[in-house]
Protein backbone atom coordinates (compact mmCIF):
# COMPACT_ATOMS: atom_id res chain seq x y z
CA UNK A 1 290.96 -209.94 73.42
CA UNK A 2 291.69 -209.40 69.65
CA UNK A 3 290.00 -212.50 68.24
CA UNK A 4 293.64 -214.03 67.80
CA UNK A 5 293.93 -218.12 68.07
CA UNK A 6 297.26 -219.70 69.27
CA UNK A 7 297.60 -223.62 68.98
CA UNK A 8 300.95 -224.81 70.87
CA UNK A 9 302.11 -227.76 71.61
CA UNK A 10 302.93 -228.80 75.47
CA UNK A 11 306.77 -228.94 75.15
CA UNK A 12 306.91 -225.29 73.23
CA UNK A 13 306.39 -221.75 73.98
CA UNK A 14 305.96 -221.03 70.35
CA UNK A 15 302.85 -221.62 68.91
CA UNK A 16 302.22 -224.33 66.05
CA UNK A 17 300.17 -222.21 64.69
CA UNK A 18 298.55 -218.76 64.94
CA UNK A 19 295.61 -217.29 63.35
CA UNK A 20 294.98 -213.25 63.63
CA UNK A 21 292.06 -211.49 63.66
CA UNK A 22 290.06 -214.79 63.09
CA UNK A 23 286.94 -212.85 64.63
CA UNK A 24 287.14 -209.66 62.68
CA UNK A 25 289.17 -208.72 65.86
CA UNK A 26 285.93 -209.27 68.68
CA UNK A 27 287.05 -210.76 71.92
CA UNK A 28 287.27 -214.60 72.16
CA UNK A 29 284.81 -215.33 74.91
CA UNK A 30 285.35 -219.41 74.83
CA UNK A 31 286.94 -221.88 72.63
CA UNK A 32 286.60 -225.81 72.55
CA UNK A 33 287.59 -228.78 71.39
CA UNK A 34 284.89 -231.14 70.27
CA UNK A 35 284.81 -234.22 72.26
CA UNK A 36 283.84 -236.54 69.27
CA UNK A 37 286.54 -235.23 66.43
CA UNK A 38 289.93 -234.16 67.48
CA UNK A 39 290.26 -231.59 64.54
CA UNK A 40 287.38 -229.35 65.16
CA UNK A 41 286.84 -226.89 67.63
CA UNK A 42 284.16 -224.03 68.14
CA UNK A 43 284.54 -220.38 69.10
CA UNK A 44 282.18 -217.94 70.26
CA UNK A 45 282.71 -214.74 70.19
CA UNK A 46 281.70 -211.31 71.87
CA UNK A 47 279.09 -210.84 68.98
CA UNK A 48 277.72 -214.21 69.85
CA UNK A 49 279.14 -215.64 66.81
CA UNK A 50 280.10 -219.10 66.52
CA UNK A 51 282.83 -220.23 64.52
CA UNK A 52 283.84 -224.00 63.74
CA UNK A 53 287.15 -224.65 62.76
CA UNK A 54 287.84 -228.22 60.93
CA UNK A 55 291.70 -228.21 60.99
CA UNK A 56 291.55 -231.82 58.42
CA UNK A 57 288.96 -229.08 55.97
CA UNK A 58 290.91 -225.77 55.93
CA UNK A 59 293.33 -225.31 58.62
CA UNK A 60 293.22 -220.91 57.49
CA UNK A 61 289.78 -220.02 58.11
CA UNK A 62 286.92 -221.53 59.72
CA UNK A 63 284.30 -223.90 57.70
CA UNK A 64 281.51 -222.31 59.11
CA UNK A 65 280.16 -219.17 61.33
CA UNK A 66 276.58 -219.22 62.96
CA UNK A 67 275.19 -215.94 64.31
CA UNK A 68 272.88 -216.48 67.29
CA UNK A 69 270.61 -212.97 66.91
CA UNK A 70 267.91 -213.23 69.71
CA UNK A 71 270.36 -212.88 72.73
CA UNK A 72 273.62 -212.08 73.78
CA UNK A 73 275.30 -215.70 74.33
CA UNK A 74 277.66 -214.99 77.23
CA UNK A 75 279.45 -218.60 77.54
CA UNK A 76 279.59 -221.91 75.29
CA UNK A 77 280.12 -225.43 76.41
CA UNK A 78 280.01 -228.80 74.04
CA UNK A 79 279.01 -232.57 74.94
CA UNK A 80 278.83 -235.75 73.81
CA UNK A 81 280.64 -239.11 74.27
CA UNK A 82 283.86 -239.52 72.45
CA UNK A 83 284.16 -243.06 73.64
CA UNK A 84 281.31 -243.73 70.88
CA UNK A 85 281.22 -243.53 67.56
CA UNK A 86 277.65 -242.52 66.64
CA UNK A 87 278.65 -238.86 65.92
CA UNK A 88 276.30 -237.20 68.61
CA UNK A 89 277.71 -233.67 69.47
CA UNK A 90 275.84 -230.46 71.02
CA UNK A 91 276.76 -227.02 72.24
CA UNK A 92 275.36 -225.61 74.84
CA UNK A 93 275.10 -221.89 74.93
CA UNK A 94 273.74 -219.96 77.94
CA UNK A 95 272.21 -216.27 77.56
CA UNK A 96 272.39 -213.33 79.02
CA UNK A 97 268.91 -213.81 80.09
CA UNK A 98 270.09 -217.17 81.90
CA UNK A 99 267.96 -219.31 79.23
CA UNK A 100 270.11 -222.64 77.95
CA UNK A 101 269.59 -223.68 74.49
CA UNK A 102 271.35 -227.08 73.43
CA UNK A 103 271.89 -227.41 69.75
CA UNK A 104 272.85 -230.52 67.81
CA UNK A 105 276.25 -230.59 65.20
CA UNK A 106 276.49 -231.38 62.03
CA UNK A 107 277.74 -234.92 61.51
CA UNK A 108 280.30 -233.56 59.28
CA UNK A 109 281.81 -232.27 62.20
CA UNK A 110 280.94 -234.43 64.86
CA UNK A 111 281.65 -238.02 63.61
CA UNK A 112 285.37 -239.44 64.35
């Protein structure tokens, strides 16, 4: 609820590591891993900002933050086929409205 990130591994309680405030403190509405690239994962936040995090790039902040400004986004999902190497990665993001836009990722942060 305060925009904090916890990574932890499966045989700790302690996290590995822990970013604060990595929304400017807005509620984390989803967070996930992308299927093609094990070090990058998205967030969306209550703003309907999305922020990609490339742990290999800078594992403090995120590389980049896209603002969706038309709509309220109230959930985020990504796909694509990490059995293949071709680098095709999207995110889904349904509105408040109930439209579904599906928007392609950089290969920077899709390929493997």
């Amino acid at each position: 609820s305060d925009g904090s990130i916890r990574l932890h591994q499966m045989t700790s309680e302690y996290p590995l590591m822990q970013w604060n405030d990595s929304t400017n403190g807005q509620p984390i509405i989803a967070l996930q891993w992308a299927l093609t690239r094990p070090a990058v994962f998205f967030v969306l936040d209550a703003l309907s900002n999305i922020y990609i995090w490339d742990l290999l790039e800078n594992d403090l902040l995120p590389v980049a933050k896209q603002t969706i400004p038309s709509e309220k986004v109230v959930t985020m999902a990504l796909l694509g086929e990490p059995e293949k190497t071709n680098g095709l990665l999207g995110v889904v993001l349904a509105k408040a409205s109930g439209q579904i836009d599906i928007q392609c990722v950089k290969k920077k942060w899709a390929l493997p």
